[in-house]
N, C-alpha and C. Protein backbone atom coordinates (compact mmCIF):
# COMPACT_ATOMS: atom_id res chain seq x y z
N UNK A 1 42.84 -12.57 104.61
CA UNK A 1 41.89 -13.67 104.55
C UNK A 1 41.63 -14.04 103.10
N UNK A 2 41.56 -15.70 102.78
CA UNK A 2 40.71 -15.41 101.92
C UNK A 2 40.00 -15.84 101.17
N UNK A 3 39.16 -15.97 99.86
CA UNK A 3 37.76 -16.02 99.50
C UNK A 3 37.51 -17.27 100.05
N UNK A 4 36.11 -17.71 99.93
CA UNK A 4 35.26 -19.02 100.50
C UNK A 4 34.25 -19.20 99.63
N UNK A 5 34.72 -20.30 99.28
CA UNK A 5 33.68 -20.61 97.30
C UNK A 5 32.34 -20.63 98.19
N UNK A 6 32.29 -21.33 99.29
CA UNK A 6 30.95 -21.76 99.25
C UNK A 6 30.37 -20.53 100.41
N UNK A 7 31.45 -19.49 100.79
CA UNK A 7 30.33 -17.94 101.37
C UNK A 7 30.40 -17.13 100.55
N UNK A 8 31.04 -16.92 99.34
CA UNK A 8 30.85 -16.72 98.19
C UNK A 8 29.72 -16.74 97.50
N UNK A 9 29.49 -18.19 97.30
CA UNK A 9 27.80 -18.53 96.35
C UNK A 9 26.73 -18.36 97.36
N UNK A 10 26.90 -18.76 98.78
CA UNK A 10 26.00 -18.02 99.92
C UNK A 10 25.81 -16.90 99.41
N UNK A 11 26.92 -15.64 99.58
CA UNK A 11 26.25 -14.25 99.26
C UNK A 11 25.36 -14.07 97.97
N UNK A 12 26.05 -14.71 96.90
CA UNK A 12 25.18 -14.44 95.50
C UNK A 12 24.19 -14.75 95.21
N UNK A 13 23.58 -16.13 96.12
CA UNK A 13 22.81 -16.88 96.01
C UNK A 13 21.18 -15.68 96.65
N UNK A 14 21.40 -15.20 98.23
CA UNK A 14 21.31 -14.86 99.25
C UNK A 14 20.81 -13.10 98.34
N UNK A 15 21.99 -12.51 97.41
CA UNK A 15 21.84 -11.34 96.99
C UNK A 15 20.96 -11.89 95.56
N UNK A 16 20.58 -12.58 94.95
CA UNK A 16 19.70 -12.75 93.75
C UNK A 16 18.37 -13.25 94.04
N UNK A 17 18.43 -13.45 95.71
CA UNK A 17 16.99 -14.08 96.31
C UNK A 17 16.50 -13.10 96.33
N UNK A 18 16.97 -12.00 96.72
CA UNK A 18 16.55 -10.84 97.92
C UNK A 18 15.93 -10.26 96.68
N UNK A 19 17.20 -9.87 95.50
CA UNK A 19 16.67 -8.96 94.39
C UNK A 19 15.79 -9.29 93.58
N UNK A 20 15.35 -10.55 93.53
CA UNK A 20 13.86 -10.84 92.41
C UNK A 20 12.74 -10.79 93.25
N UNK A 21 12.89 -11.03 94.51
CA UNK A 21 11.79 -10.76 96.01
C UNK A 21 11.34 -9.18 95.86
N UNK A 22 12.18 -8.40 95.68
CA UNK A 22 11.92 -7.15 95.75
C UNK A 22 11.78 -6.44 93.93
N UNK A 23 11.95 -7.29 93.37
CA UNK A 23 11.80 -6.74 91.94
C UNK A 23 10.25 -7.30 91.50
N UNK A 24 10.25 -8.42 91.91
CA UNK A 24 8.48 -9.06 91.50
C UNK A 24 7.45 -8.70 92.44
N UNK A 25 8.10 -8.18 93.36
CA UNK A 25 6.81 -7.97 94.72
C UNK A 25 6.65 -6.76 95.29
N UNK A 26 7.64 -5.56 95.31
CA UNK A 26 7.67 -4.58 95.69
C UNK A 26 7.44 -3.17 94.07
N UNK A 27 8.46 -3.11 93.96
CA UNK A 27 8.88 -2.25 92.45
C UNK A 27 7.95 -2.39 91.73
N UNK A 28 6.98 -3.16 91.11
CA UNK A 28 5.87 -3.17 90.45
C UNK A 28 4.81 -2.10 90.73
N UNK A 29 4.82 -1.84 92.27
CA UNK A 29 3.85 -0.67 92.83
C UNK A 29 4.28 0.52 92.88
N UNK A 30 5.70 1.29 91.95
CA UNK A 30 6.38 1.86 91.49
C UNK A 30 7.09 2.17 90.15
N UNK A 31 6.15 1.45 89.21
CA UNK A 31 6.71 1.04 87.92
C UNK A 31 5.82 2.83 86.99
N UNK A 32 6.85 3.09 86.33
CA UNK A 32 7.22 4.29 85.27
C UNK A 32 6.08 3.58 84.03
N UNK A 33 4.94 4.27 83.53
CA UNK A 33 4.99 4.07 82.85
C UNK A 33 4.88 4.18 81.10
N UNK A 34 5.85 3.80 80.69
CA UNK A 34 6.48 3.81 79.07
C UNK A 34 5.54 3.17 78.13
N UNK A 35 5.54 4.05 77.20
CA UNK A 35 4.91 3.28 75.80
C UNK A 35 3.60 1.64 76.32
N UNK A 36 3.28 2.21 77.50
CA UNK A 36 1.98 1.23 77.26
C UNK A 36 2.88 0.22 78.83
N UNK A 37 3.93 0.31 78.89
CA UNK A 37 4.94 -0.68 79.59
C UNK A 37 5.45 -0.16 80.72
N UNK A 38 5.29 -1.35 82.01
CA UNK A 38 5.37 -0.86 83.45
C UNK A 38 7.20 -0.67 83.35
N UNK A 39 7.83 0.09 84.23
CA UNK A 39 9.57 0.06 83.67
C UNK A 39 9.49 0.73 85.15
N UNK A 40 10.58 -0.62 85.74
CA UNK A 40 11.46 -0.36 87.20
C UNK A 40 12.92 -0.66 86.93
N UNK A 41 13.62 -0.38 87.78
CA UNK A 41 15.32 -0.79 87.73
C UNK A 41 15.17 -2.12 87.81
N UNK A 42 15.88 -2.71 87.32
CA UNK A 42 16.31 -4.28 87.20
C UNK A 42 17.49 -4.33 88.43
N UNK A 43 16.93 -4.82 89.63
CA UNK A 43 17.85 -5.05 90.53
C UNK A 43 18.44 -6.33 90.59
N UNK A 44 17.61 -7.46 89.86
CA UNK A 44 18.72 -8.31 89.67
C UNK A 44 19.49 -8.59 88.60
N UNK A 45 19.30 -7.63 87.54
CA UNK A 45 20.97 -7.29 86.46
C UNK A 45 21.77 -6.47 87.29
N UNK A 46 21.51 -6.09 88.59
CA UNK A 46 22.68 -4.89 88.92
C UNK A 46 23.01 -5.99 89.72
N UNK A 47 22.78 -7.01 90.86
CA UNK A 47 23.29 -7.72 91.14
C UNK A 47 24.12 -8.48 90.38
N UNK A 48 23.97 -9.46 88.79
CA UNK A 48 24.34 -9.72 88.30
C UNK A 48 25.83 -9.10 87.57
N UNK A 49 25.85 -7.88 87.86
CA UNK A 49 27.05 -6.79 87.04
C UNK A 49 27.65 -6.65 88.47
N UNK A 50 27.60 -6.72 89.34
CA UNK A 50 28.16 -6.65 90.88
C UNK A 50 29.04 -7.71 91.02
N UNK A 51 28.26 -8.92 90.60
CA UNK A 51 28.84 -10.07 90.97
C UNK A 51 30.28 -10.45 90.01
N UNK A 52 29.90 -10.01 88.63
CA UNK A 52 30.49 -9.99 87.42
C UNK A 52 31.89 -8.45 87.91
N UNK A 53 31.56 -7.82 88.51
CA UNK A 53 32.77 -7.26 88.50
C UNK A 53 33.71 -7.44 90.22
N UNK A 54 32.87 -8.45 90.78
CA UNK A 54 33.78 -8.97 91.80
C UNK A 54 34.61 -10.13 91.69
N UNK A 55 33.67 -10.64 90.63
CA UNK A 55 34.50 -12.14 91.11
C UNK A 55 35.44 -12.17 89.57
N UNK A 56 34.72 -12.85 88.29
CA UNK A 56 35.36 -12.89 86.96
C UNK A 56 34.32 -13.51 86.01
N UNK A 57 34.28 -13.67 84.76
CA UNK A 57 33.43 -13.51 83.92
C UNK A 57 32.75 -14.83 84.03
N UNK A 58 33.51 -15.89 84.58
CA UNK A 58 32.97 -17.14 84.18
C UNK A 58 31.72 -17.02 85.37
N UNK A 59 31.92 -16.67 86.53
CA UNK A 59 31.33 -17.16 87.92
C UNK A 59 29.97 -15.75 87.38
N UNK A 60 30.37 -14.29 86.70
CA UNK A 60 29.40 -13.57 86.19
C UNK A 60 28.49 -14.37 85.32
N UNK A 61 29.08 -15.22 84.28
CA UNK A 61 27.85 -15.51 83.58
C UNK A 61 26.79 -16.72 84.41
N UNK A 62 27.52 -17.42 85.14
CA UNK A 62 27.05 -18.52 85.63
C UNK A 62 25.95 -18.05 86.78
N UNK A 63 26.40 -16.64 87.32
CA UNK A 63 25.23 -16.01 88.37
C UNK A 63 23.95 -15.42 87.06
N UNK A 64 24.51 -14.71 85.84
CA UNK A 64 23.74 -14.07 85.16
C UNK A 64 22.50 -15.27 84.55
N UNK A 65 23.16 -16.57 84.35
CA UNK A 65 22.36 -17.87 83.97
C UNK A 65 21.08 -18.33 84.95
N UNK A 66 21.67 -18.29 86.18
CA UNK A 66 20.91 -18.58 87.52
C UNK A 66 19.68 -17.60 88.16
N UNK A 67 20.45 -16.13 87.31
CA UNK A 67 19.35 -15.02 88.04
C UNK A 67 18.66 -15.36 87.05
N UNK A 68 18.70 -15.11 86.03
CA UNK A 68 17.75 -15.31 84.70
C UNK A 68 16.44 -16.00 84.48
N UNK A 69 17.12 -17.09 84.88
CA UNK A 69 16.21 -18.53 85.00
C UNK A 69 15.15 -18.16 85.72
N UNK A 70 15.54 -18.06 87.11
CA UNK A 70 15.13 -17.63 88.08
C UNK A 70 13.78 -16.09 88.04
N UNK A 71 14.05 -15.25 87.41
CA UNK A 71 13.27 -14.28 86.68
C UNK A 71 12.28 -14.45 85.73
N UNK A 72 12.80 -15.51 84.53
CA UNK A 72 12.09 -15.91 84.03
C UNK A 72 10.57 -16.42 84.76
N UNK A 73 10.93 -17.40 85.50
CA UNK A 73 10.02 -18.19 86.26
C UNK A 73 9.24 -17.84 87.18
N UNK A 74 9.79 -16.68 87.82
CA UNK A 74 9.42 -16.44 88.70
C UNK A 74 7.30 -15.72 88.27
N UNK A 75 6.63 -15.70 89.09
CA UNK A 75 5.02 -14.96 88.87
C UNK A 75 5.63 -13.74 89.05
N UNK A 76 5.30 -12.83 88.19
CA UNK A 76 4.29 -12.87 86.78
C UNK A 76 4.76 -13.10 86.01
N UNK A 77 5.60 -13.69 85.26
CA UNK A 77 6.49 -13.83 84.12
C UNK A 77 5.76 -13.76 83.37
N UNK A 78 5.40 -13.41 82.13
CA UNK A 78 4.26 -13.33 80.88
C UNK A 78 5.00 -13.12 80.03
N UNK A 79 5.93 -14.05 79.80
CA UNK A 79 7.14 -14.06 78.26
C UNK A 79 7.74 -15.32 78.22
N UNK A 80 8.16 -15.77 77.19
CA UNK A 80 8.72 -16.89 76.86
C UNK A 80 9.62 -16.94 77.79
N UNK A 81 9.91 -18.50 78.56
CA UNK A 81 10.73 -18.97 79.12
C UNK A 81 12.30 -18.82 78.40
N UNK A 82 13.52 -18.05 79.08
CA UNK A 82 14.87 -18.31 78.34
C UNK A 82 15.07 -17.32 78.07
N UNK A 83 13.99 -15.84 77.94
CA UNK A 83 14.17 -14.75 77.50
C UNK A 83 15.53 -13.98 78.28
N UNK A 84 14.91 -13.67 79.68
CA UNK A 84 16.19 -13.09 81.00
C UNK A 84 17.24 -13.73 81.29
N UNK A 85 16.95 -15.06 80.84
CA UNK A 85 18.08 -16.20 81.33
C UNK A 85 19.19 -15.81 80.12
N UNK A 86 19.09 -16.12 78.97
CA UNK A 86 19.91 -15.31 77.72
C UNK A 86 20.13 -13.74 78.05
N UNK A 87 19.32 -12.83 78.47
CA UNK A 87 19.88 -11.31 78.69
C UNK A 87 20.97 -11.28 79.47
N UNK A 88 20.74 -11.90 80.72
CA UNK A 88 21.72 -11.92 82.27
C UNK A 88 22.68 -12.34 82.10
N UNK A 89 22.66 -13.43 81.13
CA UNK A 89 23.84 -14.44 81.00
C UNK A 89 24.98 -13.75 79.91
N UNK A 90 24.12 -12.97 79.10
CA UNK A 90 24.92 -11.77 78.24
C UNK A 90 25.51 -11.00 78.92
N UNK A 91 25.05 -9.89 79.51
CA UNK A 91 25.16 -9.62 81.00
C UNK A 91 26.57 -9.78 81.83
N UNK A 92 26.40 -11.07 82.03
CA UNK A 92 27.65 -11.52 83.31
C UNK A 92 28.77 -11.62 82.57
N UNK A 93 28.69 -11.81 81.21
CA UNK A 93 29.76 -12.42 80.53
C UNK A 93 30.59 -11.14 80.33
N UNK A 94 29.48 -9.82 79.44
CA UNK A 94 30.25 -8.96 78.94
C UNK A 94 31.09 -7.99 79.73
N UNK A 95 30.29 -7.84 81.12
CA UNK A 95 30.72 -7.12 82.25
C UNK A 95 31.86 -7.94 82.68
N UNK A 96 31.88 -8.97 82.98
CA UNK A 96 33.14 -9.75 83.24
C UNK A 96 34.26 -9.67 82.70
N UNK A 97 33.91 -9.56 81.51
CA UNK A 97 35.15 -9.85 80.17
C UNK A 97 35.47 -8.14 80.41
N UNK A 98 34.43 -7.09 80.17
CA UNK A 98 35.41 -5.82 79.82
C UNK A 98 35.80 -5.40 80.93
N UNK A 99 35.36 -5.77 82.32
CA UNK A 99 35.88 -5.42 83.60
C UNK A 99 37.56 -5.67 83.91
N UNK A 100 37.43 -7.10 83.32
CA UNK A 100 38.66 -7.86 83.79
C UNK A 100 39.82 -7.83 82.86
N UNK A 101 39.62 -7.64 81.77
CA UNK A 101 40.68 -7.91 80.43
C UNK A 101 41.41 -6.73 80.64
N UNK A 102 42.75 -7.09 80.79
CA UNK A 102 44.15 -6.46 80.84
C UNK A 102 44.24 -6.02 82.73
N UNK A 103 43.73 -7.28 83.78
CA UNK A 103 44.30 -6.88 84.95
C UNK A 103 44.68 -8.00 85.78
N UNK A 104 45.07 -7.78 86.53
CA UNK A 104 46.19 -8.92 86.92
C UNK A 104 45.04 -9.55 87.99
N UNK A 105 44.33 -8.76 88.30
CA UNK A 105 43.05 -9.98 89.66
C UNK A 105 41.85 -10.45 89.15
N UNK A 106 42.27 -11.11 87.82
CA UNK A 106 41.09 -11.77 87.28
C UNK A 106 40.33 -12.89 88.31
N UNK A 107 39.07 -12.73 88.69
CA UNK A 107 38.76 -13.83 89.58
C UNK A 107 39.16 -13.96 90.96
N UNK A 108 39.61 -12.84 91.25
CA UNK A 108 39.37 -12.41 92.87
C UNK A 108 38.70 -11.66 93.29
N UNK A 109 38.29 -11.79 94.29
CA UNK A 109 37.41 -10.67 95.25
C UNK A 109 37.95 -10.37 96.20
N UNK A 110 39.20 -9.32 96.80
CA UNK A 110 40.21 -9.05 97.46
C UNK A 110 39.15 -8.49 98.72
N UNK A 111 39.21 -8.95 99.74
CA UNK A 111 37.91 -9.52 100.66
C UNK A 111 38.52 -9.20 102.47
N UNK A 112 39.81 -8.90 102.16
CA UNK A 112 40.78 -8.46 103.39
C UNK A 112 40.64 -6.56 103.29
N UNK A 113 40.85 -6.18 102.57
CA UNK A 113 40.80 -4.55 102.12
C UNK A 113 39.04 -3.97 102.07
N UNK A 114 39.47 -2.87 101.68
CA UNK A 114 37.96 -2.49 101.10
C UNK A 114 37.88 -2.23 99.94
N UNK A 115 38.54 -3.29 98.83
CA UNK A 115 38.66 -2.36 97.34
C UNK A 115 37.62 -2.90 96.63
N UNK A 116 37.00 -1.75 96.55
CA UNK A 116 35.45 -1.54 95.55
C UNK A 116 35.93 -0.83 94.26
N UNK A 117 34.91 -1.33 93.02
CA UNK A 117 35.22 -0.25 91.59
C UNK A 117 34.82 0.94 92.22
N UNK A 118 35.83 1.99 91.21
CA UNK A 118 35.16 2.81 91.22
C UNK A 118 34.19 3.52 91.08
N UNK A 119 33.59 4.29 91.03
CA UNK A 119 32.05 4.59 90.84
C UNK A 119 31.96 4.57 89.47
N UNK A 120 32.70 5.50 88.89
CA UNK A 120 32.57 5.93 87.20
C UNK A 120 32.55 4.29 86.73
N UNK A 121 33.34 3.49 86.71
CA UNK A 121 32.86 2.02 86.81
C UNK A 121 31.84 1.31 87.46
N UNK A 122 31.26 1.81 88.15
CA UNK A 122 29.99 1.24 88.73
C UNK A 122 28.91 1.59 87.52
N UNK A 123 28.90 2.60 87.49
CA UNK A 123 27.61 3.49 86.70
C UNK A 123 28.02 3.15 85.35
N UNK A 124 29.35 2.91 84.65
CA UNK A 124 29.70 2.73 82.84
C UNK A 124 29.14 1.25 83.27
N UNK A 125 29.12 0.52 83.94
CA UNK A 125 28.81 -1.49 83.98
C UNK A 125 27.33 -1.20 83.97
N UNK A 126 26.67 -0.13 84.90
CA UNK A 126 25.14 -0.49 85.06
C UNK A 126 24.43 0.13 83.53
N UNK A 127 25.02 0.85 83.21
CA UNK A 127 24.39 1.46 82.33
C UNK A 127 24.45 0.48 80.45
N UNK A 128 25.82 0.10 80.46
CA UNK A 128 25.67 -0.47 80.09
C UNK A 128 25.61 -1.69 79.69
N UNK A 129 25.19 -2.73 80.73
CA UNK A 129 24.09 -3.57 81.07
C UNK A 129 22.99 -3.54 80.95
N UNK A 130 22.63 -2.86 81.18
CA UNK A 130 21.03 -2.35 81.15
C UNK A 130 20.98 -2.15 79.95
N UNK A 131 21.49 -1.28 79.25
CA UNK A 131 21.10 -1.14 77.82
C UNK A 131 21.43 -2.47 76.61
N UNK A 132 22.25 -3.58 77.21
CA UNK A 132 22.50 -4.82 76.93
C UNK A 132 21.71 -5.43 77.39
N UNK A 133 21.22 -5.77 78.40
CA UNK A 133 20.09 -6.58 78.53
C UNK A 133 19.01 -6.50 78.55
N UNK A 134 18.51 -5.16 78.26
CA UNK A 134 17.11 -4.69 77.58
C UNK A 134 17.35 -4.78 76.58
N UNK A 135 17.86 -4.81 75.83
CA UNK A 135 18.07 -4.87 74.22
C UNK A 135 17.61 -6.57 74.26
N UNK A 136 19.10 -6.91 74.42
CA UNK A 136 18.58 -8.79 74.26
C UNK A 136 17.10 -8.94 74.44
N UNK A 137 16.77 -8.55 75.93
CA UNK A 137 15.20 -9.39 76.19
C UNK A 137 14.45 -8.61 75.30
N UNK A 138 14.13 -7.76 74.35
CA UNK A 138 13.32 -7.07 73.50
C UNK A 138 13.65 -7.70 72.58
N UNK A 139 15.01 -7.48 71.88
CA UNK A 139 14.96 -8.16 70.78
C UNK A 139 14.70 -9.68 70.18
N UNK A 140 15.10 -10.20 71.70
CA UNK A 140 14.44 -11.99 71.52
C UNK A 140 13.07 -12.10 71.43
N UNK A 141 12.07 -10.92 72.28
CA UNK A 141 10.82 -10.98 72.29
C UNK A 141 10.41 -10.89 70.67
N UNK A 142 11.02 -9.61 70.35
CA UNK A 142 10.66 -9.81 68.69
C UNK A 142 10.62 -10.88 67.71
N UNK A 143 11.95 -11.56 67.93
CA UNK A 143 12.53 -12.80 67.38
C UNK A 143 11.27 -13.68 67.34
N UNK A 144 11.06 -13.70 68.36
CA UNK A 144 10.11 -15.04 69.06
C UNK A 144 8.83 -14.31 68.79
N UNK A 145 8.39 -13.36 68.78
CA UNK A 145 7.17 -12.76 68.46
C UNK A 145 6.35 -13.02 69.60
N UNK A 146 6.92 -12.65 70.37
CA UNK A 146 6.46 -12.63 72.46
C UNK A 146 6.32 -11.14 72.63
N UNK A 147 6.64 -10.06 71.74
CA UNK A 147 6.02 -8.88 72.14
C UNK A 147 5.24 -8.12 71.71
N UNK A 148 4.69 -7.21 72.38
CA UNK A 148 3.25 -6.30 71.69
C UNK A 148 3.75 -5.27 71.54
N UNK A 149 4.71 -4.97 72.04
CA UNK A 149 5.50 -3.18 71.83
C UNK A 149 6.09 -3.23 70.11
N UNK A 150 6.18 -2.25 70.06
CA UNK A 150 6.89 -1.98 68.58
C UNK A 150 8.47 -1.29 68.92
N UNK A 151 8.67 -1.32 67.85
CA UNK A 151 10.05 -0.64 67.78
C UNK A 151 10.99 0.51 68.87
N UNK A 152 9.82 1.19 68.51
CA UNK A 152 10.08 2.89 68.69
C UNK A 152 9.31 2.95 70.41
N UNK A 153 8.61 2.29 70.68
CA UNK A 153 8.00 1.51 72.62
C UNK A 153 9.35 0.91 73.07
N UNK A 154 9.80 -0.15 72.24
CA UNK A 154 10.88 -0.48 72.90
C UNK A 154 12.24 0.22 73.34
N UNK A 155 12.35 0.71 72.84
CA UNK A 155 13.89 2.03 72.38
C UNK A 155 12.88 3.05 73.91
N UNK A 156 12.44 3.79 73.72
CA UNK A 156 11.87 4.40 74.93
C UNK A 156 11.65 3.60 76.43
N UNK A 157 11.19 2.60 76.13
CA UNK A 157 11.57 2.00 77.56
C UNK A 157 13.06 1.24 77.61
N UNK A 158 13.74 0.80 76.52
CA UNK A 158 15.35 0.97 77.12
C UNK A 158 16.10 1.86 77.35
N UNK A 159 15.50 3.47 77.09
CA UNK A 159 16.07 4.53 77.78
C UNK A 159 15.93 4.78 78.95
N UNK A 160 14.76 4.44 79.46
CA UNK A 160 14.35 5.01 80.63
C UNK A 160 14.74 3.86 81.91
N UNK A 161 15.00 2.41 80.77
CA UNK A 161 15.19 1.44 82.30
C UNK A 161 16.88 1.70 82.29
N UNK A 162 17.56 2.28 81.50
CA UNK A 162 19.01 2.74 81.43
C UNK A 162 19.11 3.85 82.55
N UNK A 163 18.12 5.03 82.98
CA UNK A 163 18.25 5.94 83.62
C UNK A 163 17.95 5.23 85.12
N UNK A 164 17.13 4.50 84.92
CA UNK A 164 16.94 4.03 86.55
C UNK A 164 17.80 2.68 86.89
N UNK A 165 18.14 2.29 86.51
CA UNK A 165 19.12 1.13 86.44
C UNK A 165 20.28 1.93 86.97
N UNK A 166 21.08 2.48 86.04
CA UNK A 166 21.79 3.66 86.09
C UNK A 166 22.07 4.26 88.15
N UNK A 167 20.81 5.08 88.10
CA UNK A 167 20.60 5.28 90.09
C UNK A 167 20.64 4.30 90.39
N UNK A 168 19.43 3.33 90.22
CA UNK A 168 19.86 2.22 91.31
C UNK A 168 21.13 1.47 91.64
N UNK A 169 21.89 1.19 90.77
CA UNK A 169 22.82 0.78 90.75
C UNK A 169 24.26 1.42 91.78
N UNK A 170 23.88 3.13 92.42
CA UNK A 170 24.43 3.25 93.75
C UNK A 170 23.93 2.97 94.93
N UNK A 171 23.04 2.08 94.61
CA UNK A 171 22.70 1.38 96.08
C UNK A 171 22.91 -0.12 95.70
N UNK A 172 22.56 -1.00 94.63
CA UNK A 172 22.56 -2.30 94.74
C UNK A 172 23.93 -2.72 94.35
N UNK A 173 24.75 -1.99 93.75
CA UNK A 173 25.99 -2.53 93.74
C UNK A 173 27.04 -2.48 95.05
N UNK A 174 27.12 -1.16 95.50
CA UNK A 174 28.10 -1.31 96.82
C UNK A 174 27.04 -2.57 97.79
N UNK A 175 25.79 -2.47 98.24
CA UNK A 175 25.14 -3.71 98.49
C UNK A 175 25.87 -4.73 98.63
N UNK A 176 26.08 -5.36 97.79
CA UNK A 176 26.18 -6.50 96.51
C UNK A 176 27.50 -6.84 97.17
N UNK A 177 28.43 -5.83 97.14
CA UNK A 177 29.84 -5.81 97.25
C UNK A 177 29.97 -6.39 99.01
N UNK A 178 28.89 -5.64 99.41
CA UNK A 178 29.43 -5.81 100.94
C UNK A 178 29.01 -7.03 101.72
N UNK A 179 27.84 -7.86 100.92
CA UNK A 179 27.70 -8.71 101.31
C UNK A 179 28.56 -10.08 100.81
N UNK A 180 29.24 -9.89 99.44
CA UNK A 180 30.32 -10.51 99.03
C UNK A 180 31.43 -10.85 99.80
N UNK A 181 31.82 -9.57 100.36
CA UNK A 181 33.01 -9.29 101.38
C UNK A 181 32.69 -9.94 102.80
N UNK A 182 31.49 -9.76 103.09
CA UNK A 182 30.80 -10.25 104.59
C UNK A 182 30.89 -11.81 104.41
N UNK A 183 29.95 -12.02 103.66
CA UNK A 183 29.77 -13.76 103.63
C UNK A 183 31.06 -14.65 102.70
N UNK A 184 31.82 -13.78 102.25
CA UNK A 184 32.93 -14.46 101.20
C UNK A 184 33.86 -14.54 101.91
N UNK A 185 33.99 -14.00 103.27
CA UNK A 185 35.45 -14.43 103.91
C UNK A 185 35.78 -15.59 104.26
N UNK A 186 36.83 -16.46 104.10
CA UNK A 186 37.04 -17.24 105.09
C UNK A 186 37.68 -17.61 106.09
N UNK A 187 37.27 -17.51 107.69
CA UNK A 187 37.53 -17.19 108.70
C UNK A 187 37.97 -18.08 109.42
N UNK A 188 39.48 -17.73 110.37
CA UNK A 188 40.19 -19.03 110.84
C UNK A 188 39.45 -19.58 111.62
N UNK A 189 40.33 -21.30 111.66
CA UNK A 189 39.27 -21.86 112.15
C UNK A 189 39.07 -21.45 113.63
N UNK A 190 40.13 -20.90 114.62
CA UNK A 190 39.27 -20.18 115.61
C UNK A 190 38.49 -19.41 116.04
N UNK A 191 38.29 -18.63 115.28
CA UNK A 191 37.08 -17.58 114.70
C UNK A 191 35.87 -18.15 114.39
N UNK A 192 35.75 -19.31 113.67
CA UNK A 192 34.45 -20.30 113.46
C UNK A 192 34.12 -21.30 114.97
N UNK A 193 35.06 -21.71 115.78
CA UNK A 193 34.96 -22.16 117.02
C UNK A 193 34.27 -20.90 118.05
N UNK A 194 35.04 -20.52 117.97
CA UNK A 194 34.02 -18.94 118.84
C UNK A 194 32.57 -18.73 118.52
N UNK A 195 32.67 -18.78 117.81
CA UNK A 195 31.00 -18.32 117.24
C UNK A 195 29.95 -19.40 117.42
N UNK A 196 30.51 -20.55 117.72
CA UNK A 196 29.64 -21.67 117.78
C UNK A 196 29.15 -21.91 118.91
């Protein structure tokens, strides 16, 4: 079978709803807290690094742009607009680019099989992501003078959202993957007649 641009952006769309739903509304009543600072896994950078190592860097940054935005905006946001949208979008790109460079299925999501990264690749993308896009959104906060943490606050809570990012990331990435595979197929057209 194969891919379907538009059950494709269904799933991503569908998996970046779910993960800022449950990152702004749930995880907050679970937040670690660092140097003065609430710190949960970023489930929608692990979506974002999911997406980025299924599909290819361009369609990664363009989800990492969309979750971003989307984060940004979302209540409670209490930081400059553009902050997450620039992290994510760093994010999709870099995971994309070092995922994909030197392999022959740039920009597929082989959607007939079950071929998932491997784990040790699951966990080297989340980890460092996370430590890439906590960096960015700190260091732009600085830039911009949008934050109250200092230096040595910040560095401690990008360790610690590296460790939970890190776990979470064996649940939101295979996730991620399976709903890619689910909603990304595209199914003959007698198969879509049946169902109707």
């Amino acid at each position: 079978m194969r891919t379907s641009p538009a059950g494709r952006l269904t799933a991503v769309v569908l998996a970046v709803l779910t993960a800022l739903l449950v990152q702004v509304t749930v995880l907050p009543h679970f937040a670690w807290e660092v140097g003065g600072l609430g710190v949960v896994p970023d489930v929608v950078l692990l979506v974002v690094v999911a997406t980025a190592l299924a599909t290819d860097t361009r369609y990664g940054t363009l989800t990492g742009f969309f979750a971003g935005l989307l984060l940004d905006l979302a209540p409670p946001a209490d930081h400059v607009a553009g902050r997450w949208t620039l992290a994510l979008m760093v994010v999709g790109y870099v995971v994309g680019r070092l995922a994909h460079d030197n392999t022959s299925d740039v920009g597929r999501l082989e959607l007939e099989g079950s071929r998932r990264p491997p784990l040790g690749l699951v966990l080297a993308a989340a980890a460092g992501a996370s430590f890439v896009g906590t960096s960015v959104f700190a260091l732009s906060g600085l830039f911009l003078g949008d934050s109250g943490a200092s230096v040595g606050e910040l560095l401690q809570v990008a360790l610690v959202a590296l460790v939970l990012d890190t776990v979470a990331a064996l649940l939101v990435v295979p996730a991620t993957y399976w709903l890619l595979r689910r909603l990304g197929q595209e199914r003959p057209v007698a198969a879509r007649w049946a169902q109707t």
